[in-house]
Protein backbone atom coordinates (compact mmCIF):
# COMPACT_ATOMS: atom_id res chain seq x y z
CA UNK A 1 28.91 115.75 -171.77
CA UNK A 2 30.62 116.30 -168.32
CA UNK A 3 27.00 116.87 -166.74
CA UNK A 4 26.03 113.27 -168.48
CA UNK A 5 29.05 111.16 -166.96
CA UNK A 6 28.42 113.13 -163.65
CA UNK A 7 24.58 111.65 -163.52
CA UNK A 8 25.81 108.21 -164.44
CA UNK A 9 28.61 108.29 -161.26
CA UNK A 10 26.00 109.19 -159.05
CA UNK A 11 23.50 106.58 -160.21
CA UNK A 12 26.65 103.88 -160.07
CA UNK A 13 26.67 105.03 -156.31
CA UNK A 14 23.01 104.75 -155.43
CA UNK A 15 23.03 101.77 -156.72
CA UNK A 16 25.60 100.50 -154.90
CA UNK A 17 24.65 101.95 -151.55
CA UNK A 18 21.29 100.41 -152.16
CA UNK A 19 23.46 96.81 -152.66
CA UNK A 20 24.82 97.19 -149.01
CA UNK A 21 21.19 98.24 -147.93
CA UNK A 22 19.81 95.15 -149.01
CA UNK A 23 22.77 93.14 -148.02
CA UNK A 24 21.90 94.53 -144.18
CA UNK A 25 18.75 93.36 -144.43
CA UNK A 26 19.12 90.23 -145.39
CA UNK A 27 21.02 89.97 -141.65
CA UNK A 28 19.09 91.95 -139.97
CA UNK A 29 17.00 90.14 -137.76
CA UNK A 30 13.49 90.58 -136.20
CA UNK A 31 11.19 88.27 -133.70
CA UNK A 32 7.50 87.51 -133.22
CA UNK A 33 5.92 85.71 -130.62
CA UNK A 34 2.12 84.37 -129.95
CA UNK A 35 0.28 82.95 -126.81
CA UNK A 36 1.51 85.17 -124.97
CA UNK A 37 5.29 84.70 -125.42
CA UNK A 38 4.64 81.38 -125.08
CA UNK A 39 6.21 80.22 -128.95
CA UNK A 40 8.72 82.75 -129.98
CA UNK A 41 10.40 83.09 -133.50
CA UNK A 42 13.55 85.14 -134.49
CA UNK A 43 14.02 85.20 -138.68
CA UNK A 44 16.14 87.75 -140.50
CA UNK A 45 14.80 89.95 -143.39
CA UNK A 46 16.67 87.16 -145.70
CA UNK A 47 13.58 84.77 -144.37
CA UNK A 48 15.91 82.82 -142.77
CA UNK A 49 14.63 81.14 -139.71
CA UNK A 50 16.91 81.56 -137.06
CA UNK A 51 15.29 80.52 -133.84
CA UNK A 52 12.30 79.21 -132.36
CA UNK A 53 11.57 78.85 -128.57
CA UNK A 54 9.02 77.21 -127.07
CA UNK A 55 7.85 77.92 -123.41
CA UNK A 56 8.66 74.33 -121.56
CA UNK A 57 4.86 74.49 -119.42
CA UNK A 58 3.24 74.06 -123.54
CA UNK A 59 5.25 71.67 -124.26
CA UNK A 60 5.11 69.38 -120.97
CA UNK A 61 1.10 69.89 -121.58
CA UNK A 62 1.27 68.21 -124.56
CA UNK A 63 -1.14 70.64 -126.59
CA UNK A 64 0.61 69.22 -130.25
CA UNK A 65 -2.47 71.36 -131.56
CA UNK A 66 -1.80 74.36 -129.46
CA UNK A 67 1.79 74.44 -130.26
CA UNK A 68 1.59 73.88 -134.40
CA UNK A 69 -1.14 76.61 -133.45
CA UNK A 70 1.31 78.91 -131.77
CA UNK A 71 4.20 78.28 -133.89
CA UNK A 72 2.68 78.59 -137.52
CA UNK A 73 1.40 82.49 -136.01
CA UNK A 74 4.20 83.39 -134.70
CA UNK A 75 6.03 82.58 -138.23
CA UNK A 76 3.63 84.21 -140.34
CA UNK A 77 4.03 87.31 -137.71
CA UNK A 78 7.76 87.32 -138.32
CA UNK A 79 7.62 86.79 -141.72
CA UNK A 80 5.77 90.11 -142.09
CA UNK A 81 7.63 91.94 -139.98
CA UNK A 82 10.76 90.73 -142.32
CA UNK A 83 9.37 92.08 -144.99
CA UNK A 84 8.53 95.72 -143.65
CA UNK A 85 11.98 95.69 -143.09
C-alpha cells in the first residue's frame, strides 16, 4: 500500500511541474521575420501576437501587396516556431 500512495505523490508532482512548464510557455516568446528582416513578428508560445515591425523603406514604397506578403510569412513562421516550443 505504501509503494501505491508513493506512485500517486510522484505522479501529483509531474503533473504539476508539467502545469508550470506549460504555464512558461505560454510567455515565452519567439520572433520570425521575412524579406529580409524587412516585416518582423514577435508571438509567445500562448499564440499571442505581441509585436510586429515593419521596416519604414516598405512601407514609404507603398508595396500593400509586398507587405500583406511579408507579414502573413513572417506569422505563419512564428506561429511554428511557437509551437516547437
Amino acid at each position: 500500500m505504501r509503494g501505491m500512495q508513493d506512485m500517486l505523490r510522484q505522479a501529483q508532482m509531474m503533473q504539476k511541474k508539467m502545469s508550470t512548464m506549460q504555464e512558461e510557455l505560454k510567455t515565452r516568446e519567439v520572433e520570425a521575420s521575412a524579406g529580409g528582416g524587412m516585416v518582423t513578428v514577435r508571438i509567445t508560445g500562448g499564440m499571442e501576437v505581441r509585436g510586429v515591425s515593419i521596416v519604414s523603406s516598405v512601407v514609404e514604397a507603398g508595396e500593400v501587396e509586398m507587405i500583406k506578403d511579408l507579414v502573413l510569412s513572417s506569422v505563419a513562421d512564428a506561429v511554428k516556431k511557437a509551437k516547437a516550443l
